[in-house]
C-alpha atoms as a PDB file:
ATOM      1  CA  UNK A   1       7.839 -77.132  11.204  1.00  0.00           C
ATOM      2  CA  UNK A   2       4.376 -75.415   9.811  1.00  0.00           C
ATOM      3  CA  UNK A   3       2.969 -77.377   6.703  1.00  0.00           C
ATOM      4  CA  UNK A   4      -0.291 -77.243   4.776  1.00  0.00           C
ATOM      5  CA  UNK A   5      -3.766 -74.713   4.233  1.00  0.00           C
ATOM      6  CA  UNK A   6      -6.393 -74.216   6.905  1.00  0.00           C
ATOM      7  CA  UNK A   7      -9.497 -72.140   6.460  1.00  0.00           C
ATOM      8  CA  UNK A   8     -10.608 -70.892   9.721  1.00  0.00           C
ATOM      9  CA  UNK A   9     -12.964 -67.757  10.833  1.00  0.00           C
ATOM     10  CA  UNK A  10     -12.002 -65.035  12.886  1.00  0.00           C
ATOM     11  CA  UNK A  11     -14.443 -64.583  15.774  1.00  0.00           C
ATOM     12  CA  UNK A  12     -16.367 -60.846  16.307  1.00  0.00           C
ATOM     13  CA  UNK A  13     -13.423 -60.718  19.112  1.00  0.00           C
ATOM     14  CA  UNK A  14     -10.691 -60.660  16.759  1.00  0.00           C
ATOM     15  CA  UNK A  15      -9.430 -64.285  17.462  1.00  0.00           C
ATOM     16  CA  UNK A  16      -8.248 -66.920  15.308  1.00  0.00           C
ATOM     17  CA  UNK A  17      -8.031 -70.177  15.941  1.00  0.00           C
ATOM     18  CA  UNK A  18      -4.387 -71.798  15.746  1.00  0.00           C
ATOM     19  CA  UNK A  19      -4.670 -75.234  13.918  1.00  0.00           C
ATOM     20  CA  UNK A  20      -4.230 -78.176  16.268  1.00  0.00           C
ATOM     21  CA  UNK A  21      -1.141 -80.043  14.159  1.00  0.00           C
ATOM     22  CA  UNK A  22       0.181 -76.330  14.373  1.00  0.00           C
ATOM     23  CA  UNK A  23      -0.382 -76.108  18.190  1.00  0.00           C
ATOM     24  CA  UNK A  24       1.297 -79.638  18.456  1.00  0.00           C
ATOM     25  CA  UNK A  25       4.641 -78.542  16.864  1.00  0.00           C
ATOM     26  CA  UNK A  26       4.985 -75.523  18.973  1.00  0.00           C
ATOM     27  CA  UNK A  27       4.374 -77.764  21.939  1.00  0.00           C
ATOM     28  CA  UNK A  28       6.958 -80.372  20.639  1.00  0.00           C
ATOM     29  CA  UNK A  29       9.850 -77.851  19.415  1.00  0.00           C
ATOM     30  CA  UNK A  30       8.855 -74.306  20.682  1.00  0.00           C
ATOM     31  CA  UNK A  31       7.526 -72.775  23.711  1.00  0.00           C
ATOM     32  CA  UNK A  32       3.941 -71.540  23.038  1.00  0.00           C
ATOM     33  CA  UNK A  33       4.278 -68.135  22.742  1.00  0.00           C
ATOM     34  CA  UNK A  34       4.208 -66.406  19.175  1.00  0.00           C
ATOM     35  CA  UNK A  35       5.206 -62.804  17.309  1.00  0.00           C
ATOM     36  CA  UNK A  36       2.899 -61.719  14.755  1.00  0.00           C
ATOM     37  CA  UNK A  37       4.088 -58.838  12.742  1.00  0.00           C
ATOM     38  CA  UNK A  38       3.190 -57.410   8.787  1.00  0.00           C
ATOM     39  CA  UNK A  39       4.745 -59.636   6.253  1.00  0.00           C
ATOM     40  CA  UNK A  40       4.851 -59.228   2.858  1.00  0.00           C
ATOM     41  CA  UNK A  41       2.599 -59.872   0.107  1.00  0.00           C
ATOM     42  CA  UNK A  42      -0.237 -58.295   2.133  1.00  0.00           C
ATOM     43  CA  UNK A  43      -0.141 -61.252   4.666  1.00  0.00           C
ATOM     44  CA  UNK A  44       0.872 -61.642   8.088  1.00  0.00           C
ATOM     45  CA  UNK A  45       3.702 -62.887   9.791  1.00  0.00           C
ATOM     46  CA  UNK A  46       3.345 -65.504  12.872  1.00  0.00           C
ATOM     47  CA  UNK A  47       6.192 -66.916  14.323  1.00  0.00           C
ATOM     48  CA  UNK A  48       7.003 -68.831  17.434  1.00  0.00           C
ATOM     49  CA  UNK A  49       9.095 -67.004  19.636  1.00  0.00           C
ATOM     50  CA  UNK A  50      12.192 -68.520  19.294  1.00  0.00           C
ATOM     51  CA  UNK A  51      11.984 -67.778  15.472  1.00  0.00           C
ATOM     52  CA  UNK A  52      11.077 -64.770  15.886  1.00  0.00           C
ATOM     53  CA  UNK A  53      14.371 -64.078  17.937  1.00  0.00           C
ATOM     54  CA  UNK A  54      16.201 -65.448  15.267  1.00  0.00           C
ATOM     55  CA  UNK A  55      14.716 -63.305  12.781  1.00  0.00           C
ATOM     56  CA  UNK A  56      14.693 -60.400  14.249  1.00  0.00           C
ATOM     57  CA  UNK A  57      18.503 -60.875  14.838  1.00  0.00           C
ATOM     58  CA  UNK A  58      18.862 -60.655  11.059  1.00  0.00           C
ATOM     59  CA  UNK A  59      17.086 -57.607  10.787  1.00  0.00           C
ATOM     60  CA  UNK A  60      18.954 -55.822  13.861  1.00  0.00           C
ATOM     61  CA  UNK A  61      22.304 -56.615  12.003  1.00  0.00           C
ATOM     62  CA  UNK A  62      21.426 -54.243   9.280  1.00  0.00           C
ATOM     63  CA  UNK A  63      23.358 -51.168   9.202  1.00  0.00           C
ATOM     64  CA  UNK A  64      20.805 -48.621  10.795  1.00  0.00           C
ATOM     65  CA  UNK A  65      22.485 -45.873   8.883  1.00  0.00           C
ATOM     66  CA  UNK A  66      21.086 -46.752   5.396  1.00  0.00           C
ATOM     67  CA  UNK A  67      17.786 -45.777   5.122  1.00  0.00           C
ATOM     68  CA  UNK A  68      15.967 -48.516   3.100  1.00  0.00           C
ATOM     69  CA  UNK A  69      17.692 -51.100   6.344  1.00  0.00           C
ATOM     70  CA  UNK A  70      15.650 -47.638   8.818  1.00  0.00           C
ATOM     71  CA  UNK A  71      12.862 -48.427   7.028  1.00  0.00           C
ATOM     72  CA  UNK A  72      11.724 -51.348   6.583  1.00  0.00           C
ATOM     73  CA  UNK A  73      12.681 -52.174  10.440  1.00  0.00           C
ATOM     74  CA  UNK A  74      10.747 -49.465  11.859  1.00  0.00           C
ATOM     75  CA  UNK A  75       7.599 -50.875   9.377  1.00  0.00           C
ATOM     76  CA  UNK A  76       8.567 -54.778  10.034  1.00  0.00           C
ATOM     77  CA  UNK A  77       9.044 -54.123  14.196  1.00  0.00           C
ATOM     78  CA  UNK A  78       6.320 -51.886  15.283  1.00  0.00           C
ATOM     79  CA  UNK A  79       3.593 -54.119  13.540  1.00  0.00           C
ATOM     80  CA  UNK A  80       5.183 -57.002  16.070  1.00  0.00           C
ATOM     81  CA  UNK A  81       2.811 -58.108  18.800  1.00  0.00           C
ATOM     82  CA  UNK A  82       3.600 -60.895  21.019  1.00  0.00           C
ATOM     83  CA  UNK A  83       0.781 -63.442  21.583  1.00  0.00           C
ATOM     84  CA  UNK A  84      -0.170 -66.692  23.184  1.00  0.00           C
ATOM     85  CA  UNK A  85      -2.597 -68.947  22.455  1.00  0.00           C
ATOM     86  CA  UNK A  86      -5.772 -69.238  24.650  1.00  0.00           C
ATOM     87  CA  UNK A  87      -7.002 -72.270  26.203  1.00  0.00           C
ATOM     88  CA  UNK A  88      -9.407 -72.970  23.014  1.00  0.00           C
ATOM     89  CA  UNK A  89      -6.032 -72.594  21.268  1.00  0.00           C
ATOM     90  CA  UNK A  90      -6.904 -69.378  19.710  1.00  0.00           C
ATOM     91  CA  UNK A  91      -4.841 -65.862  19.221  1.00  0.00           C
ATOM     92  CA  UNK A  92      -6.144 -62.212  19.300  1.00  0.00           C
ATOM     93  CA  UNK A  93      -4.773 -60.316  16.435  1.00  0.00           C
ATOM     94  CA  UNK A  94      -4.429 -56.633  16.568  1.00  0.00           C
ATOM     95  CA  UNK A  95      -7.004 -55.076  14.577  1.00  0.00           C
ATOM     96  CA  UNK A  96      -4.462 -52.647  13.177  1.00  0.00           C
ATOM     97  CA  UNK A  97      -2.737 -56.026  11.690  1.00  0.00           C
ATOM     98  CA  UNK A  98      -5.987 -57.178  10.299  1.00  0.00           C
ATOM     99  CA  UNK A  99      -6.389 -54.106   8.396  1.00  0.00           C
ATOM    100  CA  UNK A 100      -2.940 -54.173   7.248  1.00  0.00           C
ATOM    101  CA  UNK A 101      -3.923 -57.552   5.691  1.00  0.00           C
ATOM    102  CA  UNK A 102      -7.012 -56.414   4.403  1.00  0.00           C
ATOM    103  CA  UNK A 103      -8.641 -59.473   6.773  1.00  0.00           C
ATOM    104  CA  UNK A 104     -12.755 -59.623   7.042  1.00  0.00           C
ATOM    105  CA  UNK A 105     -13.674 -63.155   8.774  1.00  0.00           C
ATOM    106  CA  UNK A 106     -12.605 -65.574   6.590  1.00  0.00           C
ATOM    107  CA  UNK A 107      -9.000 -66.313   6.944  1.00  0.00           C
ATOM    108  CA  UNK A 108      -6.460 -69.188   5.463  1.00  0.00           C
ATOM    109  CA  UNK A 109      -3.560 -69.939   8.080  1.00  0.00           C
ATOM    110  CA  UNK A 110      -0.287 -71.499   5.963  1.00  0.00           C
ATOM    111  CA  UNK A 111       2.180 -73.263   6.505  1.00  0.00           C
ATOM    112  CA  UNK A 112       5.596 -72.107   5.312  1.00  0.00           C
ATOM    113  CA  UNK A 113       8.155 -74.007   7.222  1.00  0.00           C
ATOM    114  CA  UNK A 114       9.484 -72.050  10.266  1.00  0.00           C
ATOM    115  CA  UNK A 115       6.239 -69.524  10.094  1.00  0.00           C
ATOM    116  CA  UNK A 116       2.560 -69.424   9.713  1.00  0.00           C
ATOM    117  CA  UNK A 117       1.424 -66.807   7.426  1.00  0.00           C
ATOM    118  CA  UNK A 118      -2.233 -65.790   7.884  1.00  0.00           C
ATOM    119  CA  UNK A 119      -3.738 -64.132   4.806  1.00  0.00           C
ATOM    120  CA  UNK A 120      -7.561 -63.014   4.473  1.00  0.00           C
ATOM    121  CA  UNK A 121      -9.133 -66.228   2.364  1.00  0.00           C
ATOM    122  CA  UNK A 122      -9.752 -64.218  -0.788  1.00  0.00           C
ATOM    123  CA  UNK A 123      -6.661 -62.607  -0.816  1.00  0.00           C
ATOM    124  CA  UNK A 124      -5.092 -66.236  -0.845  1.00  0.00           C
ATOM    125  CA  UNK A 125      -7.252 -67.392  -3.284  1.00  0.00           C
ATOM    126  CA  UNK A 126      -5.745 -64.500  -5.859  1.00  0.00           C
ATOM    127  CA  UNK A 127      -2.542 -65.173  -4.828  1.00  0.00           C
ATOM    128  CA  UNK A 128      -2.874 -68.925  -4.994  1.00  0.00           C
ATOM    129  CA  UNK A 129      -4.636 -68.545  -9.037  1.00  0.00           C
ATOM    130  CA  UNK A 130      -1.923 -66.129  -9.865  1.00  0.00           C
ATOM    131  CA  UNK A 131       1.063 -67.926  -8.336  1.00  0.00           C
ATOM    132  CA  UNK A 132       0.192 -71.573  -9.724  1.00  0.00           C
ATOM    133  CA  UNK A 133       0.426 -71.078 -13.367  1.00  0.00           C
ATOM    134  CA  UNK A 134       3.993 -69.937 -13.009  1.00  0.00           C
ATOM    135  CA  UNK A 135       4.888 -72.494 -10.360  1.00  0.00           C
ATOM    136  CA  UNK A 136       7.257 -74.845 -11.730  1.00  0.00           C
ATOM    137  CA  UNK A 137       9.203 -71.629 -13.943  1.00  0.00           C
ATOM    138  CA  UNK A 138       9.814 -69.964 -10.654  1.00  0.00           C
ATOM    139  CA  UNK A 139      11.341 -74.051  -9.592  1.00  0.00           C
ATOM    140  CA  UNK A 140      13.676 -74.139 -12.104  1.00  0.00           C
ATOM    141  CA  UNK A 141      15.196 -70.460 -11.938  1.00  0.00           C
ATOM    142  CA  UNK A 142      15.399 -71.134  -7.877  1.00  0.00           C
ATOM    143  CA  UNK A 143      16.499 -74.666  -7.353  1.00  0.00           C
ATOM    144  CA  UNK A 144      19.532 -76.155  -8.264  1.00  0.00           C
ATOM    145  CA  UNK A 145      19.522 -79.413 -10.867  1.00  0.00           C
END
């Protein structure tokens, strides 16, 4: 699984490069092959294949006749771009996903158990100040005693 913050640069290519303990736990549970798609909060998605599959099972089991279900699939799937990592061990995101995410250069690449979220660094630094005050509050409505 995909644990802790790393600050990284994307290159004038587009590329970012995956972090190494990252790159080891695809190798050991995954193939190497990831999805990135739009996520929410103004983030991005990445997610090794196989997760991705499972996900995107989920999302194909909702009823295509209600709209909201039409919606957000069409928004969630065509942002989806299948990558793999280079030999330096970096990805090319899609500059139309960079955009999305409002990402300049500096990046943060988190860990959030079965995905990696990539967020442009200031943009995690807001969320990250906002989110912290009401950390423990959010704990206690969401986990059980």
């Amino acid at each position: 699984m995909f644990y802790g913050e790393h600050e990284h640069t994307i290159d004038r290519k587009g590329r970012v490069i995956i972090p190494s303990r990252f790159r080891e736990v695809m190798k050991e549970h995954y193939n190497e092959r990831f999805v990135v798609t739009r996520g929410l909060d103004r983030c991005l998605f990445l997610f090794p294949e196989d997760e991705w599959r499972t996900q995107e099972g989920k999302f194909r089991a909702l009823s295509f006749t209600k709209q909201e279900a039409r919606r957000f699939n069409r928004f969630y799937f065509s942002g989806a771009s299948e990558l793999t990592c280079d030999r330096q061990g970096r990805v090319l995101i899609p500059p139309y996903l960079k955009e999305y995410a409002g990402i300049k250069r500096e990046v943060m690449l988190v860990g959030v158990s079965n995905r990696i979220e990539i967020w442009d660094q200031e943009e995690w630094k807001k969320f990250y100040e906002q989110f912290k005050e009401n950390y423990e509050q959010i704990a206690e409505k969401l986990l059980p005693d």
